[in-house]
PDB file of N, CA and C in Angstrom:
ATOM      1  N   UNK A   1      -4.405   5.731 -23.369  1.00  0.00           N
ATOM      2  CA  UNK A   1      -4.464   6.294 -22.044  1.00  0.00           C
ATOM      3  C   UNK A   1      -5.671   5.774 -21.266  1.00  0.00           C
ATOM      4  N   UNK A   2      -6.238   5.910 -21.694  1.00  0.00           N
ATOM      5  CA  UNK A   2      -7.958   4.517 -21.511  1.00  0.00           C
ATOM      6  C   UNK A   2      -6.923   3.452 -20.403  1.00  0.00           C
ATOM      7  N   UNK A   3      -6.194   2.864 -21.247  1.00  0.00           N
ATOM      8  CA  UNK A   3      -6.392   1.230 -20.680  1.00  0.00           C
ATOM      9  C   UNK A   3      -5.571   1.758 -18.613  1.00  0.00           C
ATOM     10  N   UNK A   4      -4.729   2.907 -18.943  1.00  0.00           N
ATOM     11  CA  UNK A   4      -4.170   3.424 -18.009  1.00  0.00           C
ATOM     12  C   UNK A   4      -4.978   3.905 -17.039  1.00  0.00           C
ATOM     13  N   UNK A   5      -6.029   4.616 -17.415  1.00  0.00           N
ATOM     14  CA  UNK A   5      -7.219   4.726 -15.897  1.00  0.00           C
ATOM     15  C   UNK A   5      -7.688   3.783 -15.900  1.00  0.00           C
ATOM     16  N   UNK A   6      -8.155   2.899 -16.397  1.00  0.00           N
ATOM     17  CA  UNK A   6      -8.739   1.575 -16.212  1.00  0.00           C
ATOM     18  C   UNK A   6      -7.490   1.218 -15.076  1.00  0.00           C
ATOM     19  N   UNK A   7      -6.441   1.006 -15.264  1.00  0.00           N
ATOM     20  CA  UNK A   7      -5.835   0.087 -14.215  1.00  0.00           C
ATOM     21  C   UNK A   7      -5.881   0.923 -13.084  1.00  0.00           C
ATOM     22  N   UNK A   8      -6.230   2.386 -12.801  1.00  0.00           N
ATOM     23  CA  UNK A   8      -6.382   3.407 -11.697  1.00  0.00           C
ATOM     24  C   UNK A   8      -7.031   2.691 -10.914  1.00  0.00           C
ATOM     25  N   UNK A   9      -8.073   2.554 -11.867  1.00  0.00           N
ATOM     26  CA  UNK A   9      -9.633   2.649 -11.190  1.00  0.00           C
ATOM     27  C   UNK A   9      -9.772   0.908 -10.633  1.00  0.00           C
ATOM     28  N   UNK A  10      -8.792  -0.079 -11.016  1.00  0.00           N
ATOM     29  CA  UNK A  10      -8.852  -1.072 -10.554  1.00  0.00           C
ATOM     30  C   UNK A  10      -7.940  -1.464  -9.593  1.00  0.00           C
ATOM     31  N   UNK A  11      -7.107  -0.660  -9.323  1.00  0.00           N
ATOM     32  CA  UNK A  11      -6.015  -0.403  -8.451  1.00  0.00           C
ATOM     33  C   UNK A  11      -6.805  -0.096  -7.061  1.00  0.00           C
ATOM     34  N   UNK A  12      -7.703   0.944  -7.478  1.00  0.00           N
ATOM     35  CA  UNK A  12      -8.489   1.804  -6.091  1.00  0.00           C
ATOM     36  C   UNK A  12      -9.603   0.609  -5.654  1.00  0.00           C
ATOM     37  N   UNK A  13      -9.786  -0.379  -6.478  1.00  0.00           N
ATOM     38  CA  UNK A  13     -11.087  -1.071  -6.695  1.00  0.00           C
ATOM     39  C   UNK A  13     -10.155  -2.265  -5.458  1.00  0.00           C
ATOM     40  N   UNK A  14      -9.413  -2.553  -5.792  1.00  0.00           N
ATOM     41  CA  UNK A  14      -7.680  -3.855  -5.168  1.00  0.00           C
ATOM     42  C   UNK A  14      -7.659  -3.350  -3.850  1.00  0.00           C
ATOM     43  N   UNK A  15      -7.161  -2.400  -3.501  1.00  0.00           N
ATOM     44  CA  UNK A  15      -6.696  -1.228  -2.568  1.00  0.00           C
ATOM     45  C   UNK A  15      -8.163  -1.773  -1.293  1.00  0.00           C
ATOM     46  N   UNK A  16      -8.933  -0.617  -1.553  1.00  0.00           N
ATOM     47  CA  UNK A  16     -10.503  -0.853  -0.895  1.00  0.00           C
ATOM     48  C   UNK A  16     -11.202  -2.406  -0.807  1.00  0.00           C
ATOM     49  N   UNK A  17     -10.690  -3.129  -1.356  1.00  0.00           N
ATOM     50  CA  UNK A  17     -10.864  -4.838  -1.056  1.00  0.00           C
ATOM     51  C   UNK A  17      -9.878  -5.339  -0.056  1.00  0.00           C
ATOM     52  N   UNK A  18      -8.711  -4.139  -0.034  1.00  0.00           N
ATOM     53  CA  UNK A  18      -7.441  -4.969   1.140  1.00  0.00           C
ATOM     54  C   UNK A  18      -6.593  -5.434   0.229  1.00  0.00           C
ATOM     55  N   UNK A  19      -6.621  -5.518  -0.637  1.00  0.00           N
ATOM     56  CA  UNK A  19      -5.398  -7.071  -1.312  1.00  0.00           C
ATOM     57  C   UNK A  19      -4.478  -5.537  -1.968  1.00  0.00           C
ATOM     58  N   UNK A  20      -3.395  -5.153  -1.222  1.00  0.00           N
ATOM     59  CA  UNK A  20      -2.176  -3.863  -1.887  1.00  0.00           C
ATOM     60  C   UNK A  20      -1.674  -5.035  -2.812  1.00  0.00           C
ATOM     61  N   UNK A  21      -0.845  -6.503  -2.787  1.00  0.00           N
ATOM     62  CA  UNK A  21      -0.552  -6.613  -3.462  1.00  0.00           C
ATOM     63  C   UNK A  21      -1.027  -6.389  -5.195  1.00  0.00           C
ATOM     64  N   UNK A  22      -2.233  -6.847  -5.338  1.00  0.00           N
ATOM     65  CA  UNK A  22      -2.801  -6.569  -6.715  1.00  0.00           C
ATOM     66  C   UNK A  22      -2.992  -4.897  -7.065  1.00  0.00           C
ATOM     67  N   UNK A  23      -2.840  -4.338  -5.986  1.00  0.00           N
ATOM     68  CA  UNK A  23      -3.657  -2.556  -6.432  1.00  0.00           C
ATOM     69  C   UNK A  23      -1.785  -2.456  -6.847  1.00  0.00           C
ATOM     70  N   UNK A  24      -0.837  -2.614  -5.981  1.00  0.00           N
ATOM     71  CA  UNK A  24       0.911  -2.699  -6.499  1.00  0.00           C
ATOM     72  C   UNK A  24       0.942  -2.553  -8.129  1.00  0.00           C
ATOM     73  N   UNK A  25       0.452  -3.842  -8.198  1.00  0.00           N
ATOM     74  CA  UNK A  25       0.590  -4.017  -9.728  1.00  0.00           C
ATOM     75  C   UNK A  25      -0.092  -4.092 -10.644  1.00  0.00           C
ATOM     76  N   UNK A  26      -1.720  -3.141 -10.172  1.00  0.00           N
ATOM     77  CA  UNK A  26      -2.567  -2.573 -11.193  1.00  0.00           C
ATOM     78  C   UNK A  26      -1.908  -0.817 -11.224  1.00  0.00           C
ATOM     79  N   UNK A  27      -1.304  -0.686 -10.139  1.00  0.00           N
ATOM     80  CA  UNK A  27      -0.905   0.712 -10.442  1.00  0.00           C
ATOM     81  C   UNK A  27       0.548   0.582 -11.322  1.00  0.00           C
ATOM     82  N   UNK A  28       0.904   0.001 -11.320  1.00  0.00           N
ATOM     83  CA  UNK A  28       2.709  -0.298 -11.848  1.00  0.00           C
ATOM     84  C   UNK A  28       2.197  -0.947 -13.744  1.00  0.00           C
ATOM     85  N   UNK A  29       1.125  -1.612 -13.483  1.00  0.00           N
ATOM     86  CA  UNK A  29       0.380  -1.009 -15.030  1.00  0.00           C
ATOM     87  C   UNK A  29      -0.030  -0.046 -15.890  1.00  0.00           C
ATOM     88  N   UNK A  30      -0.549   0.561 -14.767  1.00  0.00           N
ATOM     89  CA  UNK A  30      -1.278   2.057 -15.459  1.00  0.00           C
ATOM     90  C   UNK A  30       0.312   3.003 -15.485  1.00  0.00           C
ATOM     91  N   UNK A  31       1.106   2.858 -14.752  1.00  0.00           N
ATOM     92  CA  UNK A  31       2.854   3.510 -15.238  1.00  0.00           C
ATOM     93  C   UNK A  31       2.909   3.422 -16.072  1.00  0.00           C
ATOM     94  N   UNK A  32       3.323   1.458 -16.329  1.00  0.00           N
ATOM     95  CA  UNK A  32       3.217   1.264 -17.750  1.00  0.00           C
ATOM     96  C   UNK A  32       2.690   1.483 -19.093  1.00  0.00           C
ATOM     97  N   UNK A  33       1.792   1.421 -18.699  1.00  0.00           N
ATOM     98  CA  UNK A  33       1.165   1.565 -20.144  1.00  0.00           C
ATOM     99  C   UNK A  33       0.614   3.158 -20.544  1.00  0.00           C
ATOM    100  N   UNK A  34       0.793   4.406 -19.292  1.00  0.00           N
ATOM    101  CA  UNK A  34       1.455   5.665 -19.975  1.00  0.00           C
ATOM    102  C   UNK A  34       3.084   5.904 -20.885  1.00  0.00           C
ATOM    103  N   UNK A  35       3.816   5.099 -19.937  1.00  0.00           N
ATOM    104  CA  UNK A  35       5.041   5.237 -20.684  1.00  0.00           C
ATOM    105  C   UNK A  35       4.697   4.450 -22.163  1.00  0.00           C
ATOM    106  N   UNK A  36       4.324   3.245 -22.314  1.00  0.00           N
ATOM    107  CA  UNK A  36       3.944   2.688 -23.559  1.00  0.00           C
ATOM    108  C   UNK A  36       3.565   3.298 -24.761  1.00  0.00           C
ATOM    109  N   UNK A  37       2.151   3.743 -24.298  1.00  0.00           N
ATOM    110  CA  UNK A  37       1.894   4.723 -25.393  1.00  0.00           C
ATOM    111  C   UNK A  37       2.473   5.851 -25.764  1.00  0.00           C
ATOM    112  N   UNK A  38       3.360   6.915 -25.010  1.00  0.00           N
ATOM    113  CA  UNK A  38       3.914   7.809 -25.347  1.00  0.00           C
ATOM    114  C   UNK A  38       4.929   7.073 -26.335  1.00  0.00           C
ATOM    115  N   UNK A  39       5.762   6.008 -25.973  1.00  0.00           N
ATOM    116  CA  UNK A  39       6.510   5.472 -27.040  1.00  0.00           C
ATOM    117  C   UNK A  39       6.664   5.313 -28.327  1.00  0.00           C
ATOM    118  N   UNK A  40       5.309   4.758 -28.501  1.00  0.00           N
ATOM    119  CA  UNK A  40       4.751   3.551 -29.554  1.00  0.00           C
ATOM    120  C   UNK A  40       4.148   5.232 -30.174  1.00  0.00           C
ATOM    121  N   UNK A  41       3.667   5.912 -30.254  1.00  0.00           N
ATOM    122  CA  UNK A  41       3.266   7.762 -30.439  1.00  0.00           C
ATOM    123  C   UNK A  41       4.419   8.158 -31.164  1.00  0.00           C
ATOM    124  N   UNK A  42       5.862   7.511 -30.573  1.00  0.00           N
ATOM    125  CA  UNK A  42       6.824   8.502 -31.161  1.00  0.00           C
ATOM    126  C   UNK A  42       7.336   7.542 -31.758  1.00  0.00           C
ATOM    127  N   UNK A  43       7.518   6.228 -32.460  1.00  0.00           N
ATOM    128  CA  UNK A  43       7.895   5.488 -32.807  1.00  0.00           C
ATOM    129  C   UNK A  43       8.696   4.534 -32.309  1.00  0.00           C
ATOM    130  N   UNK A  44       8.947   4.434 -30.634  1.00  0.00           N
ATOM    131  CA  UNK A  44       9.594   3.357 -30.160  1.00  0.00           C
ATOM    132  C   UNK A  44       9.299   1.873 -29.739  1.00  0.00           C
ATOM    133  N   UNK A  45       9.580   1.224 -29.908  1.00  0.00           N
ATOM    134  CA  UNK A  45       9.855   0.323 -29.649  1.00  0.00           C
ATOM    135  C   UNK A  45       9.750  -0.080 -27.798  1.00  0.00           C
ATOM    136  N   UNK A  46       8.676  -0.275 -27.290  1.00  0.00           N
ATOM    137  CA  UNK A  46       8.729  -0.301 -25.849  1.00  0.00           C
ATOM    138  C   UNK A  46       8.755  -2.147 -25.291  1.00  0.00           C
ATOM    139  N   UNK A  47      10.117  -2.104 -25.540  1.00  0.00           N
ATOM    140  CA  UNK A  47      10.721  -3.527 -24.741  1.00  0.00           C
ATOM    141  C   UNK A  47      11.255  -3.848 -23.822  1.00  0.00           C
ATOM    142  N   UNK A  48      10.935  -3.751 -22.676  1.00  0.00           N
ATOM    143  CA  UNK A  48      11.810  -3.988 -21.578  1.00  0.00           C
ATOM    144  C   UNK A  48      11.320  -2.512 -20.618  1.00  0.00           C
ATOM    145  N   UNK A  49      11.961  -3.003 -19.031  1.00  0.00           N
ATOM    146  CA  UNK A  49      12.145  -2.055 -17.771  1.00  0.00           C
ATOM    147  C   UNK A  49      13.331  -0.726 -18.540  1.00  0.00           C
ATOM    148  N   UNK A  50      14.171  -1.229 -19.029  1.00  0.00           N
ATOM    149  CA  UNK A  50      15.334  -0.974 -19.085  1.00  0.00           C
ATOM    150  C   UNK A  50      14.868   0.543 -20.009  1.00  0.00           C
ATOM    151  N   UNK A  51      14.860   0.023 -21.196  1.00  0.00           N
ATOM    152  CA  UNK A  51      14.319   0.769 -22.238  1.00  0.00           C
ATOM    153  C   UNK A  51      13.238   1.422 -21.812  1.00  0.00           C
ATOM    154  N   UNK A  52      11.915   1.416 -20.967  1.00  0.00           N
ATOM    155  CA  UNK A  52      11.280   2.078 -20.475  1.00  0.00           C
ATOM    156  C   UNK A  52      11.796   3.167 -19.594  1.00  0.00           C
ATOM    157  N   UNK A  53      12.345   2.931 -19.227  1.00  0.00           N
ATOM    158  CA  UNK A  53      13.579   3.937 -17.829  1.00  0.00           C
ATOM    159  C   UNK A  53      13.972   5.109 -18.753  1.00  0.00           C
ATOM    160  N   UNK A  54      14.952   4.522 -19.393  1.00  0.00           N
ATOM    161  CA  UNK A  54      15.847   5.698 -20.162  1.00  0.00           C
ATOM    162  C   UNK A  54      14.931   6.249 -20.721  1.00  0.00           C
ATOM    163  N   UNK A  55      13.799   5.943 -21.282  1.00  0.00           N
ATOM    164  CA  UNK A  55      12.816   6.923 -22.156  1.00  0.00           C
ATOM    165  C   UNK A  55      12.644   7.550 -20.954  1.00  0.00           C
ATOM    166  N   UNK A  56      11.695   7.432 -19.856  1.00  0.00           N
ATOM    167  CA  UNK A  56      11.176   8.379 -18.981  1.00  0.00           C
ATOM    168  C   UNK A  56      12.223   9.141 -18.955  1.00  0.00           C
ATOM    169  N   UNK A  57      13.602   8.769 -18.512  1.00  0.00           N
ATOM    170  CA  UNK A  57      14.468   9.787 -17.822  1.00  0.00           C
ATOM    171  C   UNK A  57      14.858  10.988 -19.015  1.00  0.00           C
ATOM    172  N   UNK A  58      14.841  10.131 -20.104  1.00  0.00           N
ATOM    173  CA  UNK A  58      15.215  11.247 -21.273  1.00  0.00           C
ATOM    174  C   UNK A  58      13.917  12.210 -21.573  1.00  0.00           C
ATOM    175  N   UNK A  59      12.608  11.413 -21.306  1.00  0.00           N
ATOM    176  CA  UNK A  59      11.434  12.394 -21.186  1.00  0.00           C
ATOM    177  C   UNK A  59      11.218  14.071 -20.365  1.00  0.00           C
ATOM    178  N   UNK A  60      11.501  13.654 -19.067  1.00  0.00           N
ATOM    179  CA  UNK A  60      11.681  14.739 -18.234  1.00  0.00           C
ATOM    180  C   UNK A  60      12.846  15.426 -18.700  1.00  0.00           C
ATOM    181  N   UNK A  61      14.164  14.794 -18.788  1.00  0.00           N
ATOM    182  CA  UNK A  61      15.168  16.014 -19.598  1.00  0.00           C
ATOM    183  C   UNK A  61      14.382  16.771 -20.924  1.00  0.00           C
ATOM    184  N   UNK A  62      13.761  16.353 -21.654  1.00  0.00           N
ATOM    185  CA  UNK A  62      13.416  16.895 -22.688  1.00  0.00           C
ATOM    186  C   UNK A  62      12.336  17.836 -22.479  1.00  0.00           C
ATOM    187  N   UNK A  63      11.372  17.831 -21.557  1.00  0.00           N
ATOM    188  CA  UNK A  63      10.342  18.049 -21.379  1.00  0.00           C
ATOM    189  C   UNK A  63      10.795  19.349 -19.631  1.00  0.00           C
ATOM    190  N   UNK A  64      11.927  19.458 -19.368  1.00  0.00           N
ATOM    191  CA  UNK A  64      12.462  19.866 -17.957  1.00  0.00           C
ATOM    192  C   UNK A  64      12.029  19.548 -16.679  1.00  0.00           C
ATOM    193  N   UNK A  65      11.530  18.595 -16.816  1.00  0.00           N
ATOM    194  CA  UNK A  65      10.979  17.686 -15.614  1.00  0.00           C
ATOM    195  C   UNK A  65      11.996  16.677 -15.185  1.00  0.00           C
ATOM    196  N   UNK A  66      12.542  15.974 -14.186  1.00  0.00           N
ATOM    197  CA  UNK A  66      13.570  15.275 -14.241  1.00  0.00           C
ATOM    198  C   UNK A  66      13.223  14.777 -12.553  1.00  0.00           C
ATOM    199  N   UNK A  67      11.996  15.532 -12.393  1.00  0.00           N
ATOM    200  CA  UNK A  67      11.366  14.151 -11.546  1.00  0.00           C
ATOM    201  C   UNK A  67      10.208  13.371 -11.821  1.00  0.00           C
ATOM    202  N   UNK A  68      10.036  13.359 -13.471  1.00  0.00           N
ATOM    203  CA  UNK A  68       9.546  12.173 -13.790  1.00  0.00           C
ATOM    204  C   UNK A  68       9.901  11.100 -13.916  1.00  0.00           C
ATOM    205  N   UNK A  69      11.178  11.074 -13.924  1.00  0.00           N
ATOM    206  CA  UNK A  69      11.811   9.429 -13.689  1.00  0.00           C
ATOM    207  C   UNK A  69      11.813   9.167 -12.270  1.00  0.00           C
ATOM    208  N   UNK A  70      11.723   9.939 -11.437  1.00  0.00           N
ATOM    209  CA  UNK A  70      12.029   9.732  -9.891  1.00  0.00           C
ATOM    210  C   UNK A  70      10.578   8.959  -9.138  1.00  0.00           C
ATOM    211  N   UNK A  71       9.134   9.350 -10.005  1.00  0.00           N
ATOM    212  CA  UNK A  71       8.185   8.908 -10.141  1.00  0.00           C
ATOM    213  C   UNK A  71       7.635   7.851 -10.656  1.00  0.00           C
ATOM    214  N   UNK A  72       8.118   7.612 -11.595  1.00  0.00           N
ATOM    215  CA  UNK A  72       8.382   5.855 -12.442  1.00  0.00           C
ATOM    216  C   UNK A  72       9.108   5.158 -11.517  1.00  0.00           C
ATOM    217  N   UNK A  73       9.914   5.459 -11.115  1.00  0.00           N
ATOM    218  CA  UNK A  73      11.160   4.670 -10.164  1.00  0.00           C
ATOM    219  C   UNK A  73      10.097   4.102  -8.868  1.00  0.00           C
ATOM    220  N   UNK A  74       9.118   4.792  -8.658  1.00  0.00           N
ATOM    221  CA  UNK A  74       8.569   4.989  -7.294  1.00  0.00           C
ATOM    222  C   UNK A  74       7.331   3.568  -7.984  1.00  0.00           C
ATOM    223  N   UNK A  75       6.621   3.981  -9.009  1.00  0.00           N
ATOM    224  CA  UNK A  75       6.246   3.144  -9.199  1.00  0.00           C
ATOM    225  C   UNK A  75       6.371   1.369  -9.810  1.00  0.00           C
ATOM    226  N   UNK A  76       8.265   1.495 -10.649  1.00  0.00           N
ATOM    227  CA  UNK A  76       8.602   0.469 -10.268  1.00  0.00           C
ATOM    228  C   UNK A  76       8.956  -0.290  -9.373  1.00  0.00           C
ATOM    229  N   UNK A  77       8.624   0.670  -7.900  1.00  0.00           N
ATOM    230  CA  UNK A  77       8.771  -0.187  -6.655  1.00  0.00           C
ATOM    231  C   UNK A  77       7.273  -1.280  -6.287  1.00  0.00           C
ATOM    232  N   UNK A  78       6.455  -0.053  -6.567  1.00  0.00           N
ATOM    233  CA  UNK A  78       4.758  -1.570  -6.507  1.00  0.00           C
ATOM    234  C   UNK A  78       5.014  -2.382  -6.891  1.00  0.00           C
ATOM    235  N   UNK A  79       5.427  -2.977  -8.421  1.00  0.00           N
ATOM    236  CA  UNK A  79       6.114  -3.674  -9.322  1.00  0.00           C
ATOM    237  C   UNK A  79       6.510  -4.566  -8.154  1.00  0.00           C
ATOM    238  N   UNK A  80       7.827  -4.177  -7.708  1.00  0.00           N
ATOM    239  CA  UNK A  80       8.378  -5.152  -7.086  1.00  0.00           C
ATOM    240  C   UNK A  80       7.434  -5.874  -5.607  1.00  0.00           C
ATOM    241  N   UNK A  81       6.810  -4.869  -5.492  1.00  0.00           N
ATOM    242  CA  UNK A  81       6.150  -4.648  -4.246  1.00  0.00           C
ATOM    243  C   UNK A  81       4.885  -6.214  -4.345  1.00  0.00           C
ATOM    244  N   UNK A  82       4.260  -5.942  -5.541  1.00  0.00           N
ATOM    245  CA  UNK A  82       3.722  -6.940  -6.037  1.00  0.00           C
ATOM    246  C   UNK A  82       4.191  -8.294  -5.317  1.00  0.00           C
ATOM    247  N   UNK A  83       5.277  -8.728  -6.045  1.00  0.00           N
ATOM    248  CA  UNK A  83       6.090  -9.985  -5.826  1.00  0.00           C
ATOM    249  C   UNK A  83       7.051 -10.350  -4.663  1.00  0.00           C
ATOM    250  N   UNK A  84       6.926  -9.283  -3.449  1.00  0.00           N
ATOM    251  CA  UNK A  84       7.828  -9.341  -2.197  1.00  0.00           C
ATOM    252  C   UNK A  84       7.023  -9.085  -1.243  1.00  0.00           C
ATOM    253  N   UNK A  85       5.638  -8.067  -1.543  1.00  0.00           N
ATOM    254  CA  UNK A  85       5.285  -7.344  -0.098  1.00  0.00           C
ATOM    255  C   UNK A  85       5.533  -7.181   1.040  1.00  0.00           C
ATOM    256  N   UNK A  86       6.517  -6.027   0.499  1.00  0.00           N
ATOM    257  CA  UNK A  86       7.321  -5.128   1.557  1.00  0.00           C
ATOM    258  C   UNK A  86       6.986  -3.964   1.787  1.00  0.00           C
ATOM    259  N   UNK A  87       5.992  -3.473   1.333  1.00  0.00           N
ATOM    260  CA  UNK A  87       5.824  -1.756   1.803  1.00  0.00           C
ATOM    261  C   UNK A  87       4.856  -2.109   2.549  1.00  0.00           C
ATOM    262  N   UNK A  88       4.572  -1.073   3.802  1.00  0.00           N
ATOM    263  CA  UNK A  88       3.606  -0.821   4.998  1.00  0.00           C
ATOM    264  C   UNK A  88       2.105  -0.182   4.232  1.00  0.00           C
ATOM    265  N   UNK A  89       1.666  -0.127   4.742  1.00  0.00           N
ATOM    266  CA  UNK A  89       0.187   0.579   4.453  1.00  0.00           C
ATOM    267  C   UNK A  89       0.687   1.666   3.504  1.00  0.00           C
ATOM    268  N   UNK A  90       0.835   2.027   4.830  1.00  0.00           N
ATOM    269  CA  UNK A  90       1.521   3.844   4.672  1.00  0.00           C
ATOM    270  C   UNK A  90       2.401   4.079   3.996  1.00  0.00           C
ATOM    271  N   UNK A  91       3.448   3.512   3.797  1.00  0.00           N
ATOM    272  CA  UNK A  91       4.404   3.531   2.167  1.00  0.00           C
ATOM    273  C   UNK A  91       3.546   3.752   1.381  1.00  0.00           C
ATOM    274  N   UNK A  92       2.702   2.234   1.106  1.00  0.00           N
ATOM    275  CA  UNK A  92       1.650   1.766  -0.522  1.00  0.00           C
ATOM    276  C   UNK A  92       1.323   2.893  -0.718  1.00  0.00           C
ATOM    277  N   UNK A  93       0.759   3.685   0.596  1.00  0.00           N
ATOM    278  CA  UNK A  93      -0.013   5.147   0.308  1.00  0.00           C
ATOM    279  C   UNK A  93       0.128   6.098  -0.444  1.00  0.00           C
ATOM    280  N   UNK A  94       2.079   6.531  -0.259  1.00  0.00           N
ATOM    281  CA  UNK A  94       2.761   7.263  -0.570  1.00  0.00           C
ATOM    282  C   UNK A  94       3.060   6.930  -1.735  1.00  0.00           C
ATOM    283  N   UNK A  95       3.245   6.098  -2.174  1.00  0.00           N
ATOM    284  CA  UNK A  95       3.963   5.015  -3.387  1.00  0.00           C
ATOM    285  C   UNK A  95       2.578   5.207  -4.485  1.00  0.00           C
ATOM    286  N   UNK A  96       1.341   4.881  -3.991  1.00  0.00           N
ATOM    287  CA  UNK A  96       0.294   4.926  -4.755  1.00  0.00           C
ATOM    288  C   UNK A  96      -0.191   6.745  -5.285  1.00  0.00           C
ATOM    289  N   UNK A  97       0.121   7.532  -4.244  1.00  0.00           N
ATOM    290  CA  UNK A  97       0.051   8.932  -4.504  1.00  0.00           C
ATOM    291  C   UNK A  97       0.845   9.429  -5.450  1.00  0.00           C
ATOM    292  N   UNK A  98       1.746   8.679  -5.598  1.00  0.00           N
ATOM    293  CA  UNK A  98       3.108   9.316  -5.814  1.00  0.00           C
ATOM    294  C   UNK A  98       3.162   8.872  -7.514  1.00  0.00           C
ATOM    295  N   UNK A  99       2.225   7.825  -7.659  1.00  0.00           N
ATOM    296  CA  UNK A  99       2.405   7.028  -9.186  1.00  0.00           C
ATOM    297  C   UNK A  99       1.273   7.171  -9.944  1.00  0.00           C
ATOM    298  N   UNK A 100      -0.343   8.120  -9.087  1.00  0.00           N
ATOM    299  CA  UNK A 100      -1.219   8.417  -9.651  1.00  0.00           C
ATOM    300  C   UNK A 100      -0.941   9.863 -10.307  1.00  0.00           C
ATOM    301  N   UNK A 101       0.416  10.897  -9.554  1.00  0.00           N
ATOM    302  CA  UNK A 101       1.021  12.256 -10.123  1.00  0.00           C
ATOM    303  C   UNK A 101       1.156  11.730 -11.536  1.00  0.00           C
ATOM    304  N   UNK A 102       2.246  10.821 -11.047  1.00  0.00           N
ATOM    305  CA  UNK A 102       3.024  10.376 -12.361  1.00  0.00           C
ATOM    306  C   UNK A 102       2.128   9.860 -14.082  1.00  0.00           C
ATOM    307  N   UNK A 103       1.308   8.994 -13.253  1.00  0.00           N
ATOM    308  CA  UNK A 103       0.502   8.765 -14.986  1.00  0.00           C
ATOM    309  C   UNK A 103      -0.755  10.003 -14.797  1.00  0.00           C
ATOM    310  N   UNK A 104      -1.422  10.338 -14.299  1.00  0.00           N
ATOM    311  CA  UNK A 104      -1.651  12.165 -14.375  1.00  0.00           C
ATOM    312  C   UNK A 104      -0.664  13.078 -15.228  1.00  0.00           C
ATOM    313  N   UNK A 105       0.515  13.112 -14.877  1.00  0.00           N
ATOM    314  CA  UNK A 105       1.476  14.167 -15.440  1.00  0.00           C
ATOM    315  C   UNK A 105       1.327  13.370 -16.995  1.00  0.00           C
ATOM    316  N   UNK A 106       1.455  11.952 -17.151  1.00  0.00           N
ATOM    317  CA  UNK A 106       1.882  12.039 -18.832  1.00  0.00           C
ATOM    318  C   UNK A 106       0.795  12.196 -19.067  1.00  0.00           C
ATOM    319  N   UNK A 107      -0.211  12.055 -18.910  1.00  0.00           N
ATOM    320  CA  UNK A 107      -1.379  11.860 -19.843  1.00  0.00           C
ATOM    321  C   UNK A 107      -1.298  13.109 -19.985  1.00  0.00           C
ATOM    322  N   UNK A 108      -1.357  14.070 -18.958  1.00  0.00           N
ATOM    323  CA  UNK A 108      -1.426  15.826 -19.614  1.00  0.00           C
ATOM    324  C   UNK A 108      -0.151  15.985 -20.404  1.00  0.00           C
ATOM    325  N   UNK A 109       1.052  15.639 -20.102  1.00  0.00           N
ATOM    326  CA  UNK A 109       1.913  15.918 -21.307  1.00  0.00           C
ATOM    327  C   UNK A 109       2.293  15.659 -22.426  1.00  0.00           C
ATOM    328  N   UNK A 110       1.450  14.418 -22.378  1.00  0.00           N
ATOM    329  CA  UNK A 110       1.416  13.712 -23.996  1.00  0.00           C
ATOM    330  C   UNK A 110       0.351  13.714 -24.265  1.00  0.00           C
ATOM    331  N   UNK A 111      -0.737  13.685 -24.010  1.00  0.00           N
ATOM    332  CA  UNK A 111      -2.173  13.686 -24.941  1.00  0.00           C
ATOM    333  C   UNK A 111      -2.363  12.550 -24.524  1.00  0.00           C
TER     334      UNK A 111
END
């Protein structure tokens, strides 16, 4: 969970320099690599978008949250966001708020 505020805190570091593309996909890291470790914790195998997805989505079912995938989703948009830059300021904003809940929420729900 370490390496996951680390990419926060370099995201905010991206962000406050101007360059959204890199804070995109220091935050779409720190997603990552909450979902990762919860995985690799329970014995999965974390390969792929794909396989990352269905875990989150099966996470929140399990857990009765079921807008934690709706939050991953948000942050696989930086992801893309990264490699297209298409969101406005003010999206990134929302998008960045919206994906600091999200690795916030696992770290409190998984340890």
């Amino acid at each position: 969970m370490d390496t996951a505020r680390q990419f926060l805190s370099d995201a905010d570091r991206e962000y406050e320099s101007g360059d959204i593309l890199q804070a995109s996909e220091k935050l779409w890291c720190a997603a990552t690599h909450v979902v990762i470790a919860e995985m690799q914790r329970r014995g999965l195998e974390p390969n792929g978008h794909g396989k990352m997805k269905r875990f989150v989505s099966n996470l929140g079912d399990e857990l009765n949250q079921p807008d934690l995938y709706a939050l991953f989703k948000i942050s696989e948009t930086l992801h893309i966001n990264f490699y297209h830059g298409f969101l406005s300021e003010n999206n990134f904003e929302e998008h960045r708020e919206m994906t600091r809940q999200f690795v916030g929420r696992m770290i409190d729900l998984t340890g």
